[in-house]
Each structure stands twice: as structure tokens, then as C-alpha cells.
C-alpha atoms as a PDB file:
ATOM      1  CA  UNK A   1     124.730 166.619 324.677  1.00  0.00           C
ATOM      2  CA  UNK A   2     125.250 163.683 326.661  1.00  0.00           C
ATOM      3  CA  UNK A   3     122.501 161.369 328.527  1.00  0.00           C
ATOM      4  CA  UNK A   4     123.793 158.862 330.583  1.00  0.00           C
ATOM      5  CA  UNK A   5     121.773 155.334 331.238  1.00  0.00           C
ATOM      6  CA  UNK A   6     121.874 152.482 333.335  1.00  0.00           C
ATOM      7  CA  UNK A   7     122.200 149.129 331.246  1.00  0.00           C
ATOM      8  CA  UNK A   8     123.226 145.729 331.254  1.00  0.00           C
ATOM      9  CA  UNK A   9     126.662 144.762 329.490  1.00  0.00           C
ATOM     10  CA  UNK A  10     127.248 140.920 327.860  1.00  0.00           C
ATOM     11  CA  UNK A  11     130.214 139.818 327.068  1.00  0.00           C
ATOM     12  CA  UNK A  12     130.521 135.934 326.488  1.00  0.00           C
ATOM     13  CA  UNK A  13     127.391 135.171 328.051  1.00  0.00           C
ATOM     14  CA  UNK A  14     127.773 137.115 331.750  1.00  0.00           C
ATOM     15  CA  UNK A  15     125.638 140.151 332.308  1.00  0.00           C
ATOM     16  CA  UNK A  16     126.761 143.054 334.441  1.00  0.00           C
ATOM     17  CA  UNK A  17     125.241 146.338 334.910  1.00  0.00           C
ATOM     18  CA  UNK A  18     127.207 149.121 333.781  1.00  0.00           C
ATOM     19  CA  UNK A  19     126.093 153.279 332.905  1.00  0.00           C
ATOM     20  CA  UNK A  20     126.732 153.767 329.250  1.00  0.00           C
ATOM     21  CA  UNK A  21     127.406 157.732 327.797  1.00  0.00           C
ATOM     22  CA  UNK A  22     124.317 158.117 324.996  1.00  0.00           C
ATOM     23  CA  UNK A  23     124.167 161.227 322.845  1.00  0.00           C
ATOM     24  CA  UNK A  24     121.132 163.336 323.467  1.00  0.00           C
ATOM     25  CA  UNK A  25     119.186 164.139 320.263  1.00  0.00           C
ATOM     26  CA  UNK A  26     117.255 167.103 319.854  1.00  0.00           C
ATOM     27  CA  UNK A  27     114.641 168.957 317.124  1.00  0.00           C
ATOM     28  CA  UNK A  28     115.177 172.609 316.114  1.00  0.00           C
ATOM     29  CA  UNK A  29     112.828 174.896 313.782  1.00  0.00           C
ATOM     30  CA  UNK A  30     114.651 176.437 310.759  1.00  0.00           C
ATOM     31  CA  UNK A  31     113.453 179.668 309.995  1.00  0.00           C
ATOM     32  CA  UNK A  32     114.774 182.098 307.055  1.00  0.00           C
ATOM     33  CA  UNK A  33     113.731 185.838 307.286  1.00  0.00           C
ATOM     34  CA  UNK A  34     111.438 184.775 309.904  1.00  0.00           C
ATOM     35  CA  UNK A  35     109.797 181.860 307.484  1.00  0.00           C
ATOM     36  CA  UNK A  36     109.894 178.260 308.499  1.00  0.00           C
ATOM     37  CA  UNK A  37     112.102 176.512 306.347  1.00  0.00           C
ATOM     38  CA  UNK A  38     112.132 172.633 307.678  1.00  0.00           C
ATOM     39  CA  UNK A  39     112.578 171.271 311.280  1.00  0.00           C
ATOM     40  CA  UNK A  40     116.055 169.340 311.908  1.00  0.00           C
ATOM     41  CA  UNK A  41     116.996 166.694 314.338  1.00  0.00           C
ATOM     42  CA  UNK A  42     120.551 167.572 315.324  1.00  0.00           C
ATOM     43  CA  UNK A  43     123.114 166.914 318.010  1.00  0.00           C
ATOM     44  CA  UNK A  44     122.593 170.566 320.406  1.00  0.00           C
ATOM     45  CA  UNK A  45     126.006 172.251 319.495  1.00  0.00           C
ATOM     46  CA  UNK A  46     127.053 174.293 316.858  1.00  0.00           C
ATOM     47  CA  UNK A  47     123.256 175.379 316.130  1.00  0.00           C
ATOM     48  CA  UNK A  48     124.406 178.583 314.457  1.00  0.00           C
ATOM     49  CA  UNK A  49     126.310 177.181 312.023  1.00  0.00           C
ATOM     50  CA  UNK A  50     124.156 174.458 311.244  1.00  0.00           C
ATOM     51  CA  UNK A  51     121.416 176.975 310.535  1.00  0.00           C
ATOM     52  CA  UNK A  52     123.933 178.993 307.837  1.00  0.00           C
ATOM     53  CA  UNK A  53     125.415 175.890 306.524  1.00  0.00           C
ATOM     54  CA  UNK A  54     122.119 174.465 305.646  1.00  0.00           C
ATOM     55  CA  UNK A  55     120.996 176.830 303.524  1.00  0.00           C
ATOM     56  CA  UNK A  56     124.288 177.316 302.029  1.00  0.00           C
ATOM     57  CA  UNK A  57     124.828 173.952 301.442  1.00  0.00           C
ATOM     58  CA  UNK A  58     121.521 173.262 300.245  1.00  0.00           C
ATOM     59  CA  UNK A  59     121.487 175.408 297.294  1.00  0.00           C
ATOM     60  CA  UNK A  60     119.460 178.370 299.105  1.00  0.00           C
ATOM     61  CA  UNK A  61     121.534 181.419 299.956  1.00  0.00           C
ATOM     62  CA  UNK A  62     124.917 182.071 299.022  1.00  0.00           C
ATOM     63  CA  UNK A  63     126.132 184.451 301.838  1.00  0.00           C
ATOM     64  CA  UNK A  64     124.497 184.937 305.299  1.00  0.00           C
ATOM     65  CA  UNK A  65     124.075 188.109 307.444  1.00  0.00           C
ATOM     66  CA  UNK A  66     122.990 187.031 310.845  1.00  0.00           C
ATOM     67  CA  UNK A  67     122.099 183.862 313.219  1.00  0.00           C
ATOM     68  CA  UNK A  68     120.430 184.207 315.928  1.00  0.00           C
ATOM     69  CA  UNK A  69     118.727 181.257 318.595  1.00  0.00           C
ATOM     70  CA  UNK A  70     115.690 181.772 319.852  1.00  0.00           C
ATOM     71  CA  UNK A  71     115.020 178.018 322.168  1.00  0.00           C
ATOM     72  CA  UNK A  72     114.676 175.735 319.666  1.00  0.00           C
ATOM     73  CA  UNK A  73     114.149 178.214 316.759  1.00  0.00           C
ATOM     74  CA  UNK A  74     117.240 178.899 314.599  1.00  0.00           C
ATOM     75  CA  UNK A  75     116.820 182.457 313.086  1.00  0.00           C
ATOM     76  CA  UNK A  76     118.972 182.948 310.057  1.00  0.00           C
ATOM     77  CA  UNK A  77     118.576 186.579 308.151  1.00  0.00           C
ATOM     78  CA  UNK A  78     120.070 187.224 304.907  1.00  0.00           C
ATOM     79  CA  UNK A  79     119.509 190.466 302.350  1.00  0.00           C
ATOM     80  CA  UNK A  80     119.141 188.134 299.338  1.00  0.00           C
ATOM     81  CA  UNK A  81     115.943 186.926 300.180  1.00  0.00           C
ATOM     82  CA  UNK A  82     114.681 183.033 298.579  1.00  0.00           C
ATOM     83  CA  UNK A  83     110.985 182.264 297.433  1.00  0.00           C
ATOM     84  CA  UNK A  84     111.351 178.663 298.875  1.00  0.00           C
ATOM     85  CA  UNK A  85     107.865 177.660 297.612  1.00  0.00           C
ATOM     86  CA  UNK A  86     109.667 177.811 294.075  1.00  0.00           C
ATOM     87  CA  UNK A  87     112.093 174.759 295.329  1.00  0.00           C
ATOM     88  CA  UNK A  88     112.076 171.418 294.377  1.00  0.00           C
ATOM     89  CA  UNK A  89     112.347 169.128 297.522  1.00  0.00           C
ATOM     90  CA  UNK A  90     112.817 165.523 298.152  1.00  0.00           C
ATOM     91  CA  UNK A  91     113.423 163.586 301.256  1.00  0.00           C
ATOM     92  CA  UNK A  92     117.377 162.374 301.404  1.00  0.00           C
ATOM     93  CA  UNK A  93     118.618 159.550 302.339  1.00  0.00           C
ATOM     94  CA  UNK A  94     118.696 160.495 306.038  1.00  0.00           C
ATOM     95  CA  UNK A  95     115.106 161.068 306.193  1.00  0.00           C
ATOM     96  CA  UNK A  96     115.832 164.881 305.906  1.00  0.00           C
ATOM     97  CA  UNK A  97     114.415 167.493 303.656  1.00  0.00           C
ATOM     98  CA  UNK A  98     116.958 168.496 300.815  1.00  0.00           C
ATOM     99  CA  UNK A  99     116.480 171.375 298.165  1.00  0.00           C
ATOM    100  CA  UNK A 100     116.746 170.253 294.341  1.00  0.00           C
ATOM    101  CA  UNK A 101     119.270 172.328 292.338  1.00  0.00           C
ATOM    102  CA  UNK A 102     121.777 171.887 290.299  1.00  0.00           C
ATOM    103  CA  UNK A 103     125.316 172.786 292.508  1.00  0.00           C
ATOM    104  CA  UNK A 104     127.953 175.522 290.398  1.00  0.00           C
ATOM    105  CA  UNK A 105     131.118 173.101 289.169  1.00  0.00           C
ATOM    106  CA  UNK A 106     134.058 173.272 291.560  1.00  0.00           C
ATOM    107  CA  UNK A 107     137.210 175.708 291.053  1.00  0.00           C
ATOM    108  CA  UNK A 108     139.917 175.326 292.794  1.00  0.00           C
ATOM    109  CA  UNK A 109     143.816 175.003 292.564  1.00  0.00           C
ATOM    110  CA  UNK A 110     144.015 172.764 295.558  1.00  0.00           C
ATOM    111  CA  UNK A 111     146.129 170.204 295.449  1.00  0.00           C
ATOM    112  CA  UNK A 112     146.729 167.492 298.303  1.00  0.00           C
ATOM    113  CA  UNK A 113     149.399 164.457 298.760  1.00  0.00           C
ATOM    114  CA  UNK A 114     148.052 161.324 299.639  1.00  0.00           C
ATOM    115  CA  UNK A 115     150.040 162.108 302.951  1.00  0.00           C
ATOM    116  CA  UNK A 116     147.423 165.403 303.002  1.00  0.00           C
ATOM    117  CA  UNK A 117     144.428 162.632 302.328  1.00  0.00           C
ATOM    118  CA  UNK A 118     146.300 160.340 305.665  1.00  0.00           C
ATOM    119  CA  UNK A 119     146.301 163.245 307.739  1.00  0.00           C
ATOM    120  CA  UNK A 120     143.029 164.859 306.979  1.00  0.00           C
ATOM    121  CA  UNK A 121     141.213 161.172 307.716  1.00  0.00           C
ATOM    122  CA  UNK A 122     143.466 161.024 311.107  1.00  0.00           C
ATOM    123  CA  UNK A 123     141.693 163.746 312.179  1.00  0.00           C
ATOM    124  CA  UNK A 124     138.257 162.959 311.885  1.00  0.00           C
ATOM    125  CA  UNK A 125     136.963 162.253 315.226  1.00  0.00           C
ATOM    126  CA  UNK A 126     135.600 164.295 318.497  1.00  0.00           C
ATOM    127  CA  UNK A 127     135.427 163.733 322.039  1.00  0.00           C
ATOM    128  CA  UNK A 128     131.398 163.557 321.794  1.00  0.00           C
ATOM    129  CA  UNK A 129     132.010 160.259 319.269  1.00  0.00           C
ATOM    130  CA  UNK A 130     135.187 158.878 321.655  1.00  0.00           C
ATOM    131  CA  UNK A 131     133.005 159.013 324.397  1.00  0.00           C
ATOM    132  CA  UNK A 132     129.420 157.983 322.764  1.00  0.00           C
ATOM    133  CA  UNK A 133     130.643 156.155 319.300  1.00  0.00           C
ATOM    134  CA  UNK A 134     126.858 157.494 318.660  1.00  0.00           C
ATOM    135  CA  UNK A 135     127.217 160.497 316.142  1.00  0.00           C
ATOM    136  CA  UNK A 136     129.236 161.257 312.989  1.00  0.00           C
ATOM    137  CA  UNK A 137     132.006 163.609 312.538  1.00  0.00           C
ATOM    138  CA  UNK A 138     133.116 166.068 309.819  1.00  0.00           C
ATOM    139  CA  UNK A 139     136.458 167.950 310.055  1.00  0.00           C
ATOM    140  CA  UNK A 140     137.336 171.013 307.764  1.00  0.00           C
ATOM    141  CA  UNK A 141     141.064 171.715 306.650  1.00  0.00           C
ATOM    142  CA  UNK A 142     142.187 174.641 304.539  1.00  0.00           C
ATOM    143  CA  UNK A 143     146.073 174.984 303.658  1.00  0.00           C
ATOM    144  CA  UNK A 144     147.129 171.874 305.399  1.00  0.00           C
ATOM    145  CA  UNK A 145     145.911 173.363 308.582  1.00  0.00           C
ATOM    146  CA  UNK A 146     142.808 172.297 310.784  1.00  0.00           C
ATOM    147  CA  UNK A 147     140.286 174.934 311.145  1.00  0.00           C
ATOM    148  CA  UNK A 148     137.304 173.408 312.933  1.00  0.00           C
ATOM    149  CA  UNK A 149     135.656 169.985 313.381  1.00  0.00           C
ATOM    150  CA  UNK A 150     131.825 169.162 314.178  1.00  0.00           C
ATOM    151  CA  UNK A 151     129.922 166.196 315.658  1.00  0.00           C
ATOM    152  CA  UNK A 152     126.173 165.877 315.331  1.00  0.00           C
ATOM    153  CA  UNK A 153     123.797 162.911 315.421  1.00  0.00           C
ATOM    154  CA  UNK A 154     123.134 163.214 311.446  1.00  0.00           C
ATOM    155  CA  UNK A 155     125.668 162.933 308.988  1.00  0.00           C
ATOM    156  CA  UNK A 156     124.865 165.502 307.043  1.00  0.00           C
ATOM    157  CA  UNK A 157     124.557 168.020 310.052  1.00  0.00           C
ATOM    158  CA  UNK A 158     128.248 167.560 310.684  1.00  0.00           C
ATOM    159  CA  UNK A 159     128.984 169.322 306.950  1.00  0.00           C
ATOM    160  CA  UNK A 160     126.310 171.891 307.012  1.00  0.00           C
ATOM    161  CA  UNK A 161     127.990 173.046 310.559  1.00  0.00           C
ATOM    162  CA  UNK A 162     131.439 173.063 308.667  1.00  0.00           C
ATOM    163  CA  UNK A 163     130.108 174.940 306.056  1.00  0.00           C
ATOM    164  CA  UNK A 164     128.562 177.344 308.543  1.00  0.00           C
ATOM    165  CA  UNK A 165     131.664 178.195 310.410  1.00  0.00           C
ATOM    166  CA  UNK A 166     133.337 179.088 307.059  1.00  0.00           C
ATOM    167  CA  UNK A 167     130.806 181.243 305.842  1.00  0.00           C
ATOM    168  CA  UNK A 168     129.967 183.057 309.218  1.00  0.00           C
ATOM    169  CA  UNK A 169     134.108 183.441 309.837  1.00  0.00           C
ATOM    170  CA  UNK A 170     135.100 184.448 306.098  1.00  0.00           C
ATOM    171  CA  UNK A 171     136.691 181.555 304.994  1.00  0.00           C
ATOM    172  CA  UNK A 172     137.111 180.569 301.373  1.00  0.00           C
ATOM    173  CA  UNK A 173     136.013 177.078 301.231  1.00  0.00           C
ATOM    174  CA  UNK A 174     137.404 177.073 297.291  1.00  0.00           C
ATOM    175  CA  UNK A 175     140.624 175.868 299.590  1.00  0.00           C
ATOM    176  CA  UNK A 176     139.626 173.784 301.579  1.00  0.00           C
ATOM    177  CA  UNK A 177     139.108 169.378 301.993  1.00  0.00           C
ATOM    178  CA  UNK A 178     136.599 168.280 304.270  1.00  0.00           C
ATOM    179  CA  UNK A 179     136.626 164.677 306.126  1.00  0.00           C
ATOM    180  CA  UNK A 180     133.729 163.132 306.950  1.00  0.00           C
ATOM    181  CA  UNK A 181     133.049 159.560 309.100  1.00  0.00           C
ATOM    182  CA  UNK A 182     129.642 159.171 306.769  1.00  0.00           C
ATOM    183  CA  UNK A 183     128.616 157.527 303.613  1.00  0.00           C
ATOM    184  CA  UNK A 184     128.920 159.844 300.518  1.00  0.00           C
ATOM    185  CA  UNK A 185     125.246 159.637 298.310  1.00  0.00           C
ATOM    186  CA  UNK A 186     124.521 162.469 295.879  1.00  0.00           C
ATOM    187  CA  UNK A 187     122.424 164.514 298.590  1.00  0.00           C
ATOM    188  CA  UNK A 188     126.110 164.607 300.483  1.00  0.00           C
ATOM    189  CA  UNK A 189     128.087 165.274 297.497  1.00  0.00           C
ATOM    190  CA  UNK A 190     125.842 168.459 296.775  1.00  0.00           C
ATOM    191  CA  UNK A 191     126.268 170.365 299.667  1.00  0.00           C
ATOM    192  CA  UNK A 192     129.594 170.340 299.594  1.00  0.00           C
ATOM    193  CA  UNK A 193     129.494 171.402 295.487  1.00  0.00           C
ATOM    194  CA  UNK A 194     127.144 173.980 296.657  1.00  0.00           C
ATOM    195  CA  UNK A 195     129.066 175.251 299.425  1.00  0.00           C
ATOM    196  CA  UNK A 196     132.598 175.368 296.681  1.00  0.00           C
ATOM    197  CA  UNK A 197     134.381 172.418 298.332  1.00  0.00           C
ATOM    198  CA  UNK A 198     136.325 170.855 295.937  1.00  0.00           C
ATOM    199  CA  UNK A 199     137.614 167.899 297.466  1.00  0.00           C
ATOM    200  CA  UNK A 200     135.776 165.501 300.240  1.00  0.00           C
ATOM    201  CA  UNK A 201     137.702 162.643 301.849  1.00  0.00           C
ATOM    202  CA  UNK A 202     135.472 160.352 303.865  1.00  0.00           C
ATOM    203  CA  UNK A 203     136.046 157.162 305.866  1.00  0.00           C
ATOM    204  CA  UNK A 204     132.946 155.276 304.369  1.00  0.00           C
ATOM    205  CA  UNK A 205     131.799 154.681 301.148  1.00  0.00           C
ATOM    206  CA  UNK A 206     129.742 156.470 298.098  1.00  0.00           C
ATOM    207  CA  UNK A 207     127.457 155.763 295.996  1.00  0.00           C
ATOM    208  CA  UNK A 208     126.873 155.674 291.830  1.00  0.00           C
ATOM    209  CA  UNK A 209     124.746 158.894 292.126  1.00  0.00           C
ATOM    210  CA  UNK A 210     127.263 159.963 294.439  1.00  0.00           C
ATOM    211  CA  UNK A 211     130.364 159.304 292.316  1.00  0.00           C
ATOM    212  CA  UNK A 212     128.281 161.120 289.602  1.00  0.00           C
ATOM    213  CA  UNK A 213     127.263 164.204 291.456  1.00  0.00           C
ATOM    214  CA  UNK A 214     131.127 164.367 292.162  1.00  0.00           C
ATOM    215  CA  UNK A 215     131.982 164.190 288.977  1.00  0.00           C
ATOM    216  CA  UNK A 216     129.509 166.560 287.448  1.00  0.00           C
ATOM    217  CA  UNK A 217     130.494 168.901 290.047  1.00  0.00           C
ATOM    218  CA  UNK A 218     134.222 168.583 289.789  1.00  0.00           C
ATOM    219  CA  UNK A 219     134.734 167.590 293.362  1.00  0.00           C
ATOM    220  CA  UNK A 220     137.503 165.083 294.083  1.00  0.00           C
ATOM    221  CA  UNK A 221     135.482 162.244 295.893  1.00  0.00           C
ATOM    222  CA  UNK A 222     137.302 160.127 297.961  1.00  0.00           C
ATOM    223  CA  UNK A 223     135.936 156.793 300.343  1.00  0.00           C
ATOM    224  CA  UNK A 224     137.163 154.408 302.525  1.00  0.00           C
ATOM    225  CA  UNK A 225     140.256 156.261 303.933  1.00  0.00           C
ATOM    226  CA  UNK A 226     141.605 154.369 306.399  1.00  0.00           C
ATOM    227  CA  UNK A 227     145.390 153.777 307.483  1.00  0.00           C
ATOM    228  CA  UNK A 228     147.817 154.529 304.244  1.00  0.00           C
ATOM    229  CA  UNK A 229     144.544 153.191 301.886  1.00  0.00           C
ATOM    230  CA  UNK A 230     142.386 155.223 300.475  1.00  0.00           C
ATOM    231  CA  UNK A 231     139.892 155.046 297.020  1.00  0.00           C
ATOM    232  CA  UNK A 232     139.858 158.068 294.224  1.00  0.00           C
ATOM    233  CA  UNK A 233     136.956 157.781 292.366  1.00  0.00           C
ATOM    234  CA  UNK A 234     136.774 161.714 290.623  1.00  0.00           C
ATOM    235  CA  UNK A 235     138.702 164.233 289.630  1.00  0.00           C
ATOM    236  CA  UNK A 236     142.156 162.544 290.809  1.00  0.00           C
ATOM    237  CA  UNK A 237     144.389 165.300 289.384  1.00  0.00           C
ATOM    238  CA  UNK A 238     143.834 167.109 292.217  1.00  0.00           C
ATOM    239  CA  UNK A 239     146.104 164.262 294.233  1.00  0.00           C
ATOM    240  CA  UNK A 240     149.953 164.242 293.565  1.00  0.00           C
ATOM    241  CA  UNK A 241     152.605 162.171 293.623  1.00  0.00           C
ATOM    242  CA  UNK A 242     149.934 158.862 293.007  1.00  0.00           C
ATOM    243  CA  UNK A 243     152.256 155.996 291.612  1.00  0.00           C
ATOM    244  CA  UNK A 244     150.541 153.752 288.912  1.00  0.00           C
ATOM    245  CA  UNK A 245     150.983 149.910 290.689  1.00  0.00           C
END
């Protein structure tokens, strides 16, 4: 996942020639019941879960019942089959293909400290983005615990390969925060409501249609966590112990 190149560093006006670590970025083919769904450029990790989580998170299936890789193919099989030509599409604001539908509201008892909210952003890098600073990162907590974290050169991979660990391992995402390095827009906000995540803490910032999707949805939406700061714009019940200033 990592290419490394020959190239000439600047600082203050002297060049020297250095090797700098570059993440590699590769396309896969998406295929459900052995029908091509969309092609993906993705970080080459993880592919499993990314295939599961994207059609989870995108509206498409709600449980999963085998992954398998085939090259660059990703072959995910599931019971309850989907007439995709029935879908509304658009393009996201990556550049990737997203599924139209309107995302089941949130329900969840969770409840999370704003220490919870410090130490859930703390967490949110890899070793792929120390070493590259070239992909995003998305980490996945449930209970106050860490359960897995992903790296991929799209932002929205990084949450479709959360989701896809969950569903593939069992895990009941109706407790769980996820942390993400990326910008929050609508298309973000609505995997996670599709996927049951009711509360997403991100270093970055939203949007209006992403504030709204979050709200709609009943998702806690949170931006620009960094240090002891961090910016509640839905659902902020689901935070305790918040002092009015």
C-alpha cells in the first residue's frame, strides 16, 4: 500500500533530494450476487469489508452472507437479493457513486462524555497516514472500547470498511461512535444513519445538508474535534455533563 519515490525537498529556498513514502491507489469491481454494482478507487486493505460496508452503508442490503476476492473483483453474496436498476444514484462529493434512500432514524441509548468525544478523536490515526499523511482515517468504538480502525485513500472508504467489520463480526453498531479525519456532507452522514450509527465525531467540518441529514436521522454530528474543543451541532443529549458557558 505504499510506493516509494525519489523527489526533491525545499525548505527556505535549498533543494535536496530525498525518497518520500506515497500511498498506492488502486480500482476494484463491486459485484453483488455476481452483478456489477460500481467500480471503487480504494487504498488495497480491508477489501472485504469495504465491499459489505458499502452496500450496507449505502442503503442496499441490510445483512451480508459472504465476501469473497477474486483480483480486483470484490464478490459480496447476500440471500436478500436488491434490484439495483430500481435505485436512485448520484455522484457524491468524492466523485463516487452513492445510492438515494432515505436512511431509518437512529436508536440508541448511547451516551458519551465529552472526555469519550477527546478520546475517540485521539485515536483517529494509522500508521499508513503517520507514514504517508496521504489517506483518511476512520476509527470505530463501541462501549468505550476500540474495536477496529481503517485507512483508505477516500474518505468515505474508511467508514464503509468500519461498517464492514461490524457487520461481518456481529457487532451492533446501535452502540457504537465512529471518528473520522474527513469532512462530514450529507452523502457521509447517510451511511453511517444507514448502517445504525448514532453518533459520528470527526476532526473536520460538515456541511448544511450534512447537519440536516444528521438531524433527520437522529445522529449526534460532531466536527472539528481537536484537543479539549469540539462542535455539537445535532442531537446533543446524547453528550453529558456539557456545562452552559
Amino acid at each position: 500500500m505504499i510506493s516509494v519515490h525519489h523527489s526533491v525537498q525545499v525548505i527556505e529556498g535549498q533543494a535536496r533530494e530525498t525518497e518520500d513514502a506515497v500511498v498506492v491507489e488502486d480500482r476494484f469491481e463491486l459485484l453483488l450476487n455476481d452483478q456489477p454494482v460500481t467500480e471503487m478507487v480504494a487504498s488495497r486493505d480491508q477489501l472485504r469489508e469495504l465491499g459489505a460496508g458499502y452496500l450496507v452503508s449505502e442503503g442496499i442490503l441490510r445483512c451480508v452472507d459472504k465476501v469473497t476476492l477474486d483480483g480486483d473483483r470484490i464478490l459480496v453474496y447476500s440471500d436478500i437479493g436488491c434490484d439495483l436498476r430500481c435505485t436512485k444514484r448520484e455522484v457524491g462529493s468524492s466523485g463516487g457513486l452513492s445510492f438515494l434512500s432515505t436512511p431509518p432514524r437512529a436508536v440508541s441509548d448511547i451516551r458519551l462524555s465529552p472526555d469519550d468525544v477527546v478520546r475517540v478523536t485521539r485515536e483517529i490515526e494509522t500508521e499508513l497516514w503517520r507514514k504517508t499523511g496521504g489517506v483518511h482515517c476512520s476509527v470505530l468504538f463501541c462501549d468505550g472500547r476500540l474495536l477496529q480502525k481503517s485507512s483508505d485513500v477516500g474518505r468515505h472508504n474508511t467508514v464503509d470498511k468500519l461498517v464492514g467489520h461490524a457487520v461481518l463480526n456481529g457487532i451492533d453498531l446501535s452502540r457504537c461512535a465512529i471518528g473520522c479525519t474527513g469532512r462530514q456532507p450529507a452523502g457521509m452522514v447517510r451511511k453511517s444513519a444507514h448502517a445504525g450509527i448514532p453518533v459520528i465525531i470527526s476532526r473536520a467540518a460538515t456541511t448544511d445538508k450534512g447537519i440536516a441529514a444528521a438531524d433527520a436521522a437522529g445522529i449526534t454530528l460532531i466536527g472539528f474535534s481537536r484537543d479539549e474543543r469540539f462542535t455539537v451541532y445535532t442531537h446533543p443529549e446524547r453528550i453529558t455533563g456539557i456545562r452552559s458557558g
